[in-house]
PDB file of N, CA and C in Angstrom:
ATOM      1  N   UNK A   1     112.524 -49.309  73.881  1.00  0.00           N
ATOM      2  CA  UNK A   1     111.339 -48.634  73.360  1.00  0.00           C
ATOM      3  C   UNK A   1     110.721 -47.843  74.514  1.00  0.00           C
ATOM      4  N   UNK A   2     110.405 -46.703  74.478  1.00  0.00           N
ATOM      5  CA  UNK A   2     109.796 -45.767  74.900  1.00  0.00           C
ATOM      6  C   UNK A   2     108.126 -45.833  75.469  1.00  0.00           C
ATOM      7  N   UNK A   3     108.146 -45.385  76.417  1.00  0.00           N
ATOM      8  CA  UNK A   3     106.525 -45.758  76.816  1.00  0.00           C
ATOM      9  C   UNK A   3     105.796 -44.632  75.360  1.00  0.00           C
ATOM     10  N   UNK A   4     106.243 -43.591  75.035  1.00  0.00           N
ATOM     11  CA  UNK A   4     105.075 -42.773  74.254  1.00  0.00           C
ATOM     12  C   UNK A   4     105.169 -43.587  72.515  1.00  0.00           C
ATOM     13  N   UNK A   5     106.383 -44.284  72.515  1.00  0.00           N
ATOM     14  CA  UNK A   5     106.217 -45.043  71.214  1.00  0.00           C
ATOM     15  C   UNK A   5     105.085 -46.537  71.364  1.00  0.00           C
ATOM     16  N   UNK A   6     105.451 -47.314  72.643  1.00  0.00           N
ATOM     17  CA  UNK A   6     104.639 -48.277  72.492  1.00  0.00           C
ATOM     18  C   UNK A   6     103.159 -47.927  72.464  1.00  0.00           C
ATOM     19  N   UNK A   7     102.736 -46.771  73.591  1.00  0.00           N
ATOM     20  CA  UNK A   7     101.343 -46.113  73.450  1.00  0.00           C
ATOM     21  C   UNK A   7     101.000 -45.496  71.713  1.00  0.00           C
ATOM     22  N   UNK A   8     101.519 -44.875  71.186  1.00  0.00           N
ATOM     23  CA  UNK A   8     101.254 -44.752  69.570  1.00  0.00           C
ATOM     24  C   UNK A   8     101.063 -45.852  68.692  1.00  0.00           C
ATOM     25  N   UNK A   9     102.105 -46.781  69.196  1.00  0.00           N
ATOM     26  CA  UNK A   9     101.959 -47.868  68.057  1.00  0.00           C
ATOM     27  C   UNK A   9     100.908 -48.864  68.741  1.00  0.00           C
ATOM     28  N   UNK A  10      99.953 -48.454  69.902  1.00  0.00           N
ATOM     29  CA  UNK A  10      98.938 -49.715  70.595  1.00  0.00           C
ATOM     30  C   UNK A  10      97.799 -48.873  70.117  1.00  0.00           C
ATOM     31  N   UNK A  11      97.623 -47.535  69.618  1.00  0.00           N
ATOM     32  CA  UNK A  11      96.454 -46.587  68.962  1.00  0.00           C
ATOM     33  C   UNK A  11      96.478 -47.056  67.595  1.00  0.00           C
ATOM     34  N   UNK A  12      97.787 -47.139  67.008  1.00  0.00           N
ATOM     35  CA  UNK A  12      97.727 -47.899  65.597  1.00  0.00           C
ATOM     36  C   UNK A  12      96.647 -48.418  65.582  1.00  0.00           C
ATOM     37  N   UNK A  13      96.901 -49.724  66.105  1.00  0.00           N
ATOM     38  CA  UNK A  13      96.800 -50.967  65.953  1.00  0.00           C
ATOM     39  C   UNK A  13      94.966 -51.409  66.106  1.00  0.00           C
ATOM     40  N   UNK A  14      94.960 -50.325  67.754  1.00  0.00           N
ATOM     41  CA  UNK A  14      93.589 -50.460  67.844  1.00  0.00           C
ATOM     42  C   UNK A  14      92.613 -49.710  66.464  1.00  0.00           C
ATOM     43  N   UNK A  15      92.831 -48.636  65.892  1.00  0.00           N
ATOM     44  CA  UNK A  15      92.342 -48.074  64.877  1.00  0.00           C
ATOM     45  C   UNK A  15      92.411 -48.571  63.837  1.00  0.00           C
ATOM     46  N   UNK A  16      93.017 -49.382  63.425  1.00  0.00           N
ATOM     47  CA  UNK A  16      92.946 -50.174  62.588  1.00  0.00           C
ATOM     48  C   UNK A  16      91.831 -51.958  62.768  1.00  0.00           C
ATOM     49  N   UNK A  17      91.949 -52.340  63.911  1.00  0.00           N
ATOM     50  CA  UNK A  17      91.376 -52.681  64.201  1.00  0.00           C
ATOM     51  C   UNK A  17      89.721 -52.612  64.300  1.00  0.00           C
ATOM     52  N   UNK A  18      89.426 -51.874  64.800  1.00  0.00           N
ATOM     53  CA  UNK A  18      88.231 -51.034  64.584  1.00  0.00           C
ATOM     54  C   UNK A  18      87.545 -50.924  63.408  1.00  0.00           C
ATOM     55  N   UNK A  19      88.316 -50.417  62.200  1.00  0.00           N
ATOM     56  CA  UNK A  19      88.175 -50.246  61.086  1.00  0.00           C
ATOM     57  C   UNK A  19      87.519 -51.541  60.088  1.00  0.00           C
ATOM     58  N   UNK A  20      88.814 -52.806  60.267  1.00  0.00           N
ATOM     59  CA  UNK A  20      88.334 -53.637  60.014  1.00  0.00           C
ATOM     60  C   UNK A  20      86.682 -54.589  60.379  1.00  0.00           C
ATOM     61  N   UNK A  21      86.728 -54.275  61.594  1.00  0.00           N
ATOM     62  CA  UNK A  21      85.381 -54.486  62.588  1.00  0.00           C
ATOM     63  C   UNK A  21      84.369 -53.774  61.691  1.00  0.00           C
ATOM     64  N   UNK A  22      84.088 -52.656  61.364  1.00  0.00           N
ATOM     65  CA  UNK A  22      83.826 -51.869  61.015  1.00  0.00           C
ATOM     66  C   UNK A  22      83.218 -52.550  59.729  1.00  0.00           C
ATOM     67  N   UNK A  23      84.328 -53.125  58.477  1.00  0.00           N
ATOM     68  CA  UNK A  23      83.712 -53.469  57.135  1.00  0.00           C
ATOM     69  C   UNK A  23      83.392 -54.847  57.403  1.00  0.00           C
ATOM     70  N   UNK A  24      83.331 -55.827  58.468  1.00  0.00           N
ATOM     71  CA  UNK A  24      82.669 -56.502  58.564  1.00  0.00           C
ATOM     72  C   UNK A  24      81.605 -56.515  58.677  1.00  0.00           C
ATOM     73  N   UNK A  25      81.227 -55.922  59.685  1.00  0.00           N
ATOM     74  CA  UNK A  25      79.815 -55.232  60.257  1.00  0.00           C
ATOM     75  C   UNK A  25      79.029 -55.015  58.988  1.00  0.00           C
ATOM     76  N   UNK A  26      79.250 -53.923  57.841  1.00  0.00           N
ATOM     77  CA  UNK A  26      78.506 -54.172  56.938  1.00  0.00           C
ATOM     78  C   UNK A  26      79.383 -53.951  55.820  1.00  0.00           C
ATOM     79  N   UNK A  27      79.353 -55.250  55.445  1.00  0.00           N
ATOM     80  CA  UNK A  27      79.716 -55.536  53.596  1.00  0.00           C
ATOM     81  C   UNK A  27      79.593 -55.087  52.709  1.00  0.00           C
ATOM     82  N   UNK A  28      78.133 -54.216  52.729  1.00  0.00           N
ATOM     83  CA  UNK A  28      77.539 -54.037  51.825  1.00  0.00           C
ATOM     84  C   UNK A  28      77.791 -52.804  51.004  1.00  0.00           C
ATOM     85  N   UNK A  29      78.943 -52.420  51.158  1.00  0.00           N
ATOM     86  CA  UNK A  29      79.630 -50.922  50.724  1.00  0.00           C
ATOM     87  C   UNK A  29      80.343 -51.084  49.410  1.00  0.00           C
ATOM     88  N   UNK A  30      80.165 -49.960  48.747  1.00  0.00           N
ATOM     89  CA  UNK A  30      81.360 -49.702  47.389  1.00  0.00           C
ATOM     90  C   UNK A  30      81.721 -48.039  47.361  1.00  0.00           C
ATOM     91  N   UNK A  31      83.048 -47.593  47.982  1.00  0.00           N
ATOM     92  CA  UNK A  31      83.544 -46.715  47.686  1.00  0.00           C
ATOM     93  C   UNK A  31      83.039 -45.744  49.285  1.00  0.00           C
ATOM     94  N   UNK A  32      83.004 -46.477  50.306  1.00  0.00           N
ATOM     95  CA  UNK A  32      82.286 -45.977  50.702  1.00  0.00           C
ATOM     96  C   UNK A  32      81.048 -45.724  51.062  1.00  0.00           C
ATOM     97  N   UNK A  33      80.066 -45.789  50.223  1.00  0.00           N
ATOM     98  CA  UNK A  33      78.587 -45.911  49.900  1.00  0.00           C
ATOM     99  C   UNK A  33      78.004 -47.337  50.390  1.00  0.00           C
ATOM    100  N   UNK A  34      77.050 -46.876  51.243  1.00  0.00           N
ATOM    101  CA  UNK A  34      76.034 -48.342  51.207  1.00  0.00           C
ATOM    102  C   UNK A  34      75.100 -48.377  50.301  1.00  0.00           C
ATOM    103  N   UNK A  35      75.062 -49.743  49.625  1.00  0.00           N
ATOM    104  CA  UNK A  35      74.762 -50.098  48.484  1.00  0.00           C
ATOM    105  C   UNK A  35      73.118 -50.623  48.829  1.00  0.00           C
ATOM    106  N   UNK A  36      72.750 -50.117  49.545  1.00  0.00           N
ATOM    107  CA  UNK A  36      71.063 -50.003  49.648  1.00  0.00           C
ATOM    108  C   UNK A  36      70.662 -48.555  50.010  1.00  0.00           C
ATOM    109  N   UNK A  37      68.904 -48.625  50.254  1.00  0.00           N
ATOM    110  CA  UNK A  37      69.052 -46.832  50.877  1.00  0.00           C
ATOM    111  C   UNK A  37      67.925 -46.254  49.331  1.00  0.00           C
ATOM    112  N   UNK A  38      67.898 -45.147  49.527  1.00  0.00           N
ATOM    113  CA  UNK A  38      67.129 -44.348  48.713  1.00  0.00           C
ATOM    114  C   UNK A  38      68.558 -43.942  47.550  1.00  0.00           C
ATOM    115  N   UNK A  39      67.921 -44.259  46.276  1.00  0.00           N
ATOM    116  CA  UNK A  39      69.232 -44.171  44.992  1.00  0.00           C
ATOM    117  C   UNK A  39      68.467 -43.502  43.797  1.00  0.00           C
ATOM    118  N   UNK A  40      69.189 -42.152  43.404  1.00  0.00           N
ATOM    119  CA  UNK A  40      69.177 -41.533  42.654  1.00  0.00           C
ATOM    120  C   UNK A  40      69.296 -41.979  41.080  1.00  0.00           C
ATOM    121  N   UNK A  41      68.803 -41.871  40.198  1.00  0.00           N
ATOM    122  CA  UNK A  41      69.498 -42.367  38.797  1.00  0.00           C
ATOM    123  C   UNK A  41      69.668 -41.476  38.171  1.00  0.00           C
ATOM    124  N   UNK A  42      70.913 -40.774  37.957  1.00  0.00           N
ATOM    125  CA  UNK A  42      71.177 -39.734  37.356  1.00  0.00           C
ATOM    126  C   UNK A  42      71.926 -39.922  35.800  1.00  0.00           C
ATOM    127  N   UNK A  43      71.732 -38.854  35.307  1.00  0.00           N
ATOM    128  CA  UNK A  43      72.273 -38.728  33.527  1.00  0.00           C
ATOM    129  C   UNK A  43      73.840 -38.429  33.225  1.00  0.00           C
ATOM    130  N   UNK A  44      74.260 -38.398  34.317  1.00  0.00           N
ATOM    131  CA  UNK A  44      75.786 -37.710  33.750  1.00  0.00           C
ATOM    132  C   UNK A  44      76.981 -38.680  34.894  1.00  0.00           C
ATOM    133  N   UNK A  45      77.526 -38.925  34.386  1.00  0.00           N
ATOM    134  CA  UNK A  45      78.675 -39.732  35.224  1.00  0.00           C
ATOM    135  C   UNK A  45      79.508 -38.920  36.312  1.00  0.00           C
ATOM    136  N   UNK A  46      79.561 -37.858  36.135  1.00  0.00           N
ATOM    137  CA  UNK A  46      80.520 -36.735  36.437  1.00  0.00           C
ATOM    138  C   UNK A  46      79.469 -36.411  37.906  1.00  0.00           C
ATOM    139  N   UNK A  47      78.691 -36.743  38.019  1.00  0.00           N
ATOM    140  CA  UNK A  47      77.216 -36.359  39.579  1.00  0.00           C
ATOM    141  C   UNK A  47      77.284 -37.632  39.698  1.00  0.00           C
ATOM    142  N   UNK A  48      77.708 -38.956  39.626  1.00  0.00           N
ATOM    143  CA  UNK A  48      77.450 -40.284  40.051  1.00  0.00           C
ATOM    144  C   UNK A  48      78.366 -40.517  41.121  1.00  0.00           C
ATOM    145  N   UNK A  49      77.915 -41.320  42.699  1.00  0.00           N
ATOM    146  CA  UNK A  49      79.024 -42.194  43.387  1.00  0.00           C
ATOM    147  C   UNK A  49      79.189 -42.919  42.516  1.00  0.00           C
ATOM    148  N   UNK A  50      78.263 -43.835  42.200  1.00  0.00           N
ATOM    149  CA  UNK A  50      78.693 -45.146  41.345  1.00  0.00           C
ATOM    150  C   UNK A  50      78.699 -45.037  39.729  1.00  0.00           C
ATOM    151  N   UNK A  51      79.021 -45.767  39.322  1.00  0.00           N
ATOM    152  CA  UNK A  51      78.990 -46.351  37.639  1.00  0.00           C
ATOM    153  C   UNK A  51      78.430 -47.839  37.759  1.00  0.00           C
ATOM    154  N   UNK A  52      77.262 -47.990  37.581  1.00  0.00           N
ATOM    155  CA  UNK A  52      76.711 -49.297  37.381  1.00  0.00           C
ATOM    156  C   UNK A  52      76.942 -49.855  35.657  1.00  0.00           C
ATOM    157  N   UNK A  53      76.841 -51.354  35.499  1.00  0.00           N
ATOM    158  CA  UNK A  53      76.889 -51.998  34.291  1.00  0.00           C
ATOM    159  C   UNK A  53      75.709 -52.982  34.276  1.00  0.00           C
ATOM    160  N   UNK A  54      74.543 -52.899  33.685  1.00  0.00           N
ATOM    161  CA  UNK A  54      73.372 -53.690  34.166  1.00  0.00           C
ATOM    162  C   UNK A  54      73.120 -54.714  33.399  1.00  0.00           C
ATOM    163  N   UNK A  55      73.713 -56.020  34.089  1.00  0.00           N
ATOM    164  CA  UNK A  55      73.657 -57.361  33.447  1.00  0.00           C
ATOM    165  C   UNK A  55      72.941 -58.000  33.580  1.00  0.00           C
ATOM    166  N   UNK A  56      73.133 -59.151  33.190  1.00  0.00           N
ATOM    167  CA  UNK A  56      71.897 -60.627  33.109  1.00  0.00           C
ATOM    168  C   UNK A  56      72.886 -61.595  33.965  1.00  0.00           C
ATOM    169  N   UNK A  57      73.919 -61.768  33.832  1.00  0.00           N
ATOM    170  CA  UNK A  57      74.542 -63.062  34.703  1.00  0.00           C
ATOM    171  C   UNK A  57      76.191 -62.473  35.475  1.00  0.00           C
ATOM    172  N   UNK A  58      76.480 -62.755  35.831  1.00  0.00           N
ATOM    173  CA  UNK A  58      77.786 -62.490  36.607  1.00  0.00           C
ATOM    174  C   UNK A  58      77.978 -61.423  37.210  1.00  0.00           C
ATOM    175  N   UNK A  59      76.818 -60.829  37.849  1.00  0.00           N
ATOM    176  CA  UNK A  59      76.609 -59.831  38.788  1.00  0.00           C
ATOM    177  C   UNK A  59      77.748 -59.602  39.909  1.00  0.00           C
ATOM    178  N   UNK A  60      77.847 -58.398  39.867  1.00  0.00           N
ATOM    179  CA  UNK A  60      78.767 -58.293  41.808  1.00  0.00           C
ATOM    180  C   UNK A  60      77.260 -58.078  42.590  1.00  0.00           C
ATOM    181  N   UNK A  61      76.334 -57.746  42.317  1.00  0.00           N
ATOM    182  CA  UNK A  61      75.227 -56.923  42.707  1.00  0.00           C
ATOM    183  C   UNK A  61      73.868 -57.447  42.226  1.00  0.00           C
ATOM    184  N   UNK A  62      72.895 -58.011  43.090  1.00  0.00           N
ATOM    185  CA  UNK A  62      71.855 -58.188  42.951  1.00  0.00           C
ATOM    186  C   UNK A  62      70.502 -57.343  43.438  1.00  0.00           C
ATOM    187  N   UNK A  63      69.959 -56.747  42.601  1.00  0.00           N
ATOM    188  CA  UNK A  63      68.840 -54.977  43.159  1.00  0.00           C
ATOM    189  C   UNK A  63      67.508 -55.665  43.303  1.00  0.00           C
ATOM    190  N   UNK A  64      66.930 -55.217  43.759  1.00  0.00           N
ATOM    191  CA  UNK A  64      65.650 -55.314  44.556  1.00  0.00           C
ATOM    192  C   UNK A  64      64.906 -53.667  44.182  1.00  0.00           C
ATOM    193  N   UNK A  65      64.473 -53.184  43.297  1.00  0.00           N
ATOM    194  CA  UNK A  65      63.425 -52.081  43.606  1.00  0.00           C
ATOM    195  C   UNK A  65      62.238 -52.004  44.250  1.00  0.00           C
ATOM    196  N   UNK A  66      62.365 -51.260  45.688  1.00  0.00           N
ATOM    197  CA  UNK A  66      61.018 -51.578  46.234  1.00  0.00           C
ATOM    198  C   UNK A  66      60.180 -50.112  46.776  1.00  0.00           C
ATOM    199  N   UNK A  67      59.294 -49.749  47.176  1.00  0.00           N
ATOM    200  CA  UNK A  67      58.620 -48.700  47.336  1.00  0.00           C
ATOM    201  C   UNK A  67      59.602 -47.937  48.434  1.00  0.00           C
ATOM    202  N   UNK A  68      59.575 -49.101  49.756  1.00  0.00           N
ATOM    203  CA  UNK A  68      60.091 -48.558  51.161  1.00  0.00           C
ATOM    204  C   UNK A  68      60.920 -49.390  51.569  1.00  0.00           C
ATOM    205  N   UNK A  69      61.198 -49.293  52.677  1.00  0.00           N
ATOM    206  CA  UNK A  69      62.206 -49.924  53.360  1.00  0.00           C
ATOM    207  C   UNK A  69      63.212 -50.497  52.749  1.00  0.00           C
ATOM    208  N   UNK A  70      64.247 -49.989  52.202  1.00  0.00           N
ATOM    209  CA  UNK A  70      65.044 -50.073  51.482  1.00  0.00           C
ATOM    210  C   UNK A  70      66.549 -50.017  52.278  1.00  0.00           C
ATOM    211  N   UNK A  71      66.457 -51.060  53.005  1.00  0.00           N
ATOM    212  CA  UNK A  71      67.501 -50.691  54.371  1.00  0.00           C
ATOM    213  C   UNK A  71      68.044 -52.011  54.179  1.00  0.00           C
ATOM    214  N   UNK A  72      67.920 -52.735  53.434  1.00  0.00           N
ATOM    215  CA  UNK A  72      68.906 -54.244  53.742  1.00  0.00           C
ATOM    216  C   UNK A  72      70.157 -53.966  51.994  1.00  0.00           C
ATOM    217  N   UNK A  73      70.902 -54.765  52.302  1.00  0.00           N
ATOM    218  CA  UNK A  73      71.879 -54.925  51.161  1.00  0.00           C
ATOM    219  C   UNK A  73      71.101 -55.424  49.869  1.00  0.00           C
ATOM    220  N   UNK A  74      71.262 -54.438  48.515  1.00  0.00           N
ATOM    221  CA  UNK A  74      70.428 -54.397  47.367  1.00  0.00           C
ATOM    222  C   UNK A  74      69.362 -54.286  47.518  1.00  0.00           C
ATOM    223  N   UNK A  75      68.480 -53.612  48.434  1.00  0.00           N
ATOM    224  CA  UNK A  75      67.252 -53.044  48.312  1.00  0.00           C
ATOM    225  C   UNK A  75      67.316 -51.690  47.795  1.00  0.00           C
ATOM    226  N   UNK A  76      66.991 -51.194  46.937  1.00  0.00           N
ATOM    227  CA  UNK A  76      66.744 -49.627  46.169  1.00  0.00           C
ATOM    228  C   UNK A  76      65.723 -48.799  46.095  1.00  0.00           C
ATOM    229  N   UNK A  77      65.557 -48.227  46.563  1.00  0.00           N
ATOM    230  CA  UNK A  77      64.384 -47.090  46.294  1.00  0.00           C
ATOM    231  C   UNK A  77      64.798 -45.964  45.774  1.00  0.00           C
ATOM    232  N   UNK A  78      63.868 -45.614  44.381  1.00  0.00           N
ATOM    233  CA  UNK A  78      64.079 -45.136  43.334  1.00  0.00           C
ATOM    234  C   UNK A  78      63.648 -43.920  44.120  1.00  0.00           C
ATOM    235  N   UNK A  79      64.335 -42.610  43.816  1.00  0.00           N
ATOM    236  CA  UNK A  79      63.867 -41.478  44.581  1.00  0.00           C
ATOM    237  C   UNK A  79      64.623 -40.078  43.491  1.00  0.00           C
ATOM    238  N   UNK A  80      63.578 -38.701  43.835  1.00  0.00           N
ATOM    239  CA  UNK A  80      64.421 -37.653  42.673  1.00  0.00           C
ATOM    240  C   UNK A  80      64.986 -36.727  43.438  1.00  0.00           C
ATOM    241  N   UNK A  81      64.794 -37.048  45.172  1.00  0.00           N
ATOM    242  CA  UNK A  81      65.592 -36.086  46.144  1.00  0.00           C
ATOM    243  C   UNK A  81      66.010 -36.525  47.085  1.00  0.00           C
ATOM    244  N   UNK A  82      66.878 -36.157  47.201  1.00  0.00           N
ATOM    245  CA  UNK A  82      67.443 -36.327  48.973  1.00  0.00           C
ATOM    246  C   UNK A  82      67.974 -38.155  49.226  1.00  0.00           C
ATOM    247  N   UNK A  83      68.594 -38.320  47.852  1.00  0.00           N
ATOM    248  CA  UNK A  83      69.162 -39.676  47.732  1.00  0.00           C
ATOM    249  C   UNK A  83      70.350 -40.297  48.139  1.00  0.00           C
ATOM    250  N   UNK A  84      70.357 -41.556  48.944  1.00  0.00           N
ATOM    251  CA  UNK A  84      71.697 -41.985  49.702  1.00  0.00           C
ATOM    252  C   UNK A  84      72.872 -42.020  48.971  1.00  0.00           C
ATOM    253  N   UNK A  85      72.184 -42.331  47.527  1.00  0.00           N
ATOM    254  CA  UNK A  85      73.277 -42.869  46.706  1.00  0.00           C
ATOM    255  C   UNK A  85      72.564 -41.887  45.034  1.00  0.00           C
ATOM    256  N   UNK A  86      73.867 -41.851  44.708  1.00  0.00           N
ATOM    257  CA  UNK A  86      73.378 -41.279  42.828  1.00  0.00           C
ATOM    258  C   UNK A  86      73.858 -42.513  42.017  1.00  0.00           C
ATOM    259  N   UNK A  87      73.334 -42.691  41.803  1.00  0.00           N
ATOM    260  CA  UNK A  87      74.091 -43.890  40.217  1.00  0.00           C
ATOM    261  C   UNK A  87      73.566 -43.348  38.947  1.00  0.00           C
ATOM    262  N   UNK A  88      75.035 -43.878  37.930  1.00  0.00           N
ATOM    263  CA  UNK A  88      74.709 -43.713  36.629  1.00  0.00           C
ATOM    264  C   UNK A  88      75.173 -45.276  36.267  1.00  0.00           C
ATOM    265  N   UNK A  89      74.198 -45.262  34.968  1.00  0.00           N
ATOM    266  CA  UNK A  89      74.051 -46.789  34.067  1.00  0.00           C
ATOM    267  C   UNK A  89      75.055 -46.396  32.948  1.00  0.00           C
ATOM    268  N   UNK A  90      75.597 -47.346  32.963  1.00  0.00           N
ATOM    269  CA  UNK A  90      76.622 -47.267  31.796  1.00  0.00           C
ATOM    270  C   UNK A  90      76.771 -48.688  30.725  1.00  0.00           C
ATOM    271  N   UNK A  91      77.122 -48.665  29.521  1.00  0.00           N
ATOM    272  CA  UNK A  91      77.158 -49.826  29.049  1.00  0.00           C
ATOM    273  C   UNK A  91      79.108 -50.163  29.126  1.00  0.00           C
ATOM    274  N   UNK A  92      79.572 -49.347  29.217  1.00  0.00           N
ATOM    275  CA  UNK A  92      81.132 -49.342  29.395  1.00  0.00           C
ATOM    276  C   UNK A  92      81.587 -49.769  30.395  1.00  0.00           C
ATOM    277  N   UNK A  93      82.855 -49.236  31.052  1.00  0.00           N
ATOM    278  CA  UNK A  93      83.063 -49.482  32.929  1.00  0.00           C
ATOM    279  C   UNK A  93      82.863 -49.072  33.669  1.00  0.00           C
ATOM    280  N   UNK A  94      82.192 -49.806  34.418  1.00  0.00           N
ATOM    281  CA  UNK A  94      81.803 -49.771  35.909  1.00  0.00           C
ATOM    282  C   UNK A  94      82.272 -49.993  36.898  1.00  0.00           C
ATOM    283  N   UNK A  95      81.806 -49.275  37.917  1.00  0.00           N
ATOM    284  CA  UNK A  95      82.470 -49.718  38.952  1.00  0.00           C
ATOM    285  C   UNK A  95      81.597 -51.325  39.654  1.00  0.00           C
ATOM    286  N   UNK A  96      80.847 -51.623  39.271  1.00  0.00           N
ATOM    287  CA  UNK A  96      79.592 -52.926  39.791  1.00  0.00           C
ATOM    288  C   UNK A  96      78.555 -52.742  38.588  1.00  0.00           C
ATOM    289  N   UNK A  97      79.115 -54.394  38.533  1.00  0.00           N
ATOM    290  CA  UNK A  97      77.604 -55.301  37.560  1.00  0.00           C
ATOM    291  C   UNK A  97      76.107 -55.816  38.593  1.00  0.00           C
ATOM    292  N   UNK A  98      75.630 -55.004  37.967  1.00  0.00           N
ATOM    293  CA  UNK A  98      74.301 -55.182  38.767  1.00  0.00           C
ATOM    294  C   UNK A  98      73.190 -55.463  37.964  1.00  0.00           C
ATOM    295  N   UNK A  99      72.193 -56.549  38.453  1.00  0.00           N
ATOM    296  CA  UNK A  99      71.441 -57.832  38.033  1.00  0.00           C
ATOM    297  C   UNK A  99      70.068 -57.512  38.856  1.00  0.00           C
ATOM    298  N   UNK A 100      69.049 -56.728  38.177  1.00  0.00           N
ATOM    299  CA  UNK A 100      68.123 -56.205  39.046  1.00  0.00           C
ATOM    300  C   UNK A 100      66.820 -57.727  39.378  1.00  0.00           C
ATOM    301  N   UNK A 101      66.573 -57.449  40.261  1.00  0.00           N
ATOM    302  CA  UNK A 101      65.716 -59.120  40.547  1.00  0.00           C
ATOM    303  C   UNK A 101      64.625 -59.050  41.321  1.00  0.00           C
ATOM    304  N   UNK A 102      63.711 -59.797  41.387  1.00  0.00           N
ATOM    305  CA  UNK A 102      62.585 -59.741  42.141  1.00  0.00           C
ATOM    306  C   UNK A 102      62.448 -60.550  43.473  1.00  0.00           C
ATOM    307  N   UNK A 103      64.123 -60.865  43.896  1.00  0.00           N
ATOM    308  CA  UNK A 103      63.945 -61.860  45.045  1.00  0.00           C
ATOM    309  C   UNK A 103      65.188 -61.783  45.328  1.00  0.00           C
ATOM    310  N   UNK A 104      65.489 -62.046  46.409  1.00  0.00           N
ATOM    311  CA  UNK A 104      67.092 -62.686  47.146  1.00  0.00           C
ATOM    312  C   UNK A 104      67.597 -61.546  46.434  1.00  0.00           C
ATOM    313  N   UNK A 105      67.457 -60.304  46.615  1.00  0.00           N
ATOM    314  CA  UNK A 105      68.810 -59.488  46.465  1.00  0.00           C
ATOM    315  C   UNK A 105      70.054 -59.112  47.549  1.00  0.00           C
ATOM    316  N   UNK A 106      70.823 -58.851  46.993  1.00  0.00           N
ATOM    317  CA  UNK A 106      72.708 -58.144  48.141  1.00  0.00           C
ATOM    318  C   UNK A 106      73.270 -58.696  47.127  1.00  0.00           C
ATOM    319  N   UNK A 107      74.727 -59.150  47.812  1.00  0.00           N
ATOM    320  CA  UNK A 107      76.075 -58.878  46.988  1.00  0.00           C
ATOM    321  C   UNK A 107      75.933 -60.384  46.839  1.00  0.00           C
ATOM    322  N   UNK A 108      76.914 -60.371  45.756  1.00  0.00           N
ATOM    323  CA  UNK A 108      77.253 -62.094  45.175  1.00  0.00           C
ATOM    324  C   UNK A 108      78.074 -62.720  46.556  1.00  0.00           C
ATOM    325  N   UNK A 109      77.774 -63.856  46.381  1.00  0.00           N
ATOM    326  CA  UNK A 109      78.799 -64.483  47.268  1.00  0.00           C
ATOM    327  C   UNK A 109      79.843 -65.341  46.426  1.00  0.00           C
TER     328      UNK A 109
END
């Protein structure tokens, strides 16, 4: 093996690495998207990151609507501009069942 193959395949490895580090660090993602933050509720699926399904029990997703600080996992702030996230409500499929609550919100464990 070649020094410029073992150097490529040790960039692999580290980048991948990284990556993983990376979705540890924060969990709190779907598709990309962090699932707290200032969130749009929009009318058309076709302008949505997400597809929400808004349940009562067997949540992936527990929401928190709050004025501000909307920076921890399932905290939401309802906003009509300049939003982290767009979601649309759907009664069909979703991409996340979400269980809006007045306490202990983030992701199911």
């Amino acid at each position: 093996m070649n020094i410029k193959t073992l150097l490529l395949l040790l960039l692999v490895a580290f980048i991948a690495s990284a990556s993983d580090l990376k979705a540890q660090e924060n969990p709190c993602l779907h598709k990309e998207h962090n699932l707290y933050g200032k969130v749009r509720f929009v009318e058309y699926a076709s302008s949505a990151d997400i597809k929400i399904k808004v349940v009562e029990a067997h949540e992936d997703l527990r929401v928190k609507l709050v004025e501000s600080f909307a920076n921890k996992c399932g905290l939401w702030q309802a906003v009509d501009s300049f939003p982290d996230l767009k979601v649309y409500i759907t009664p069909f499929e979703a991409d996340l069942k979400v269980k809006f609550v007045s306490s202990f919100p983030g992701l199911r464990k």
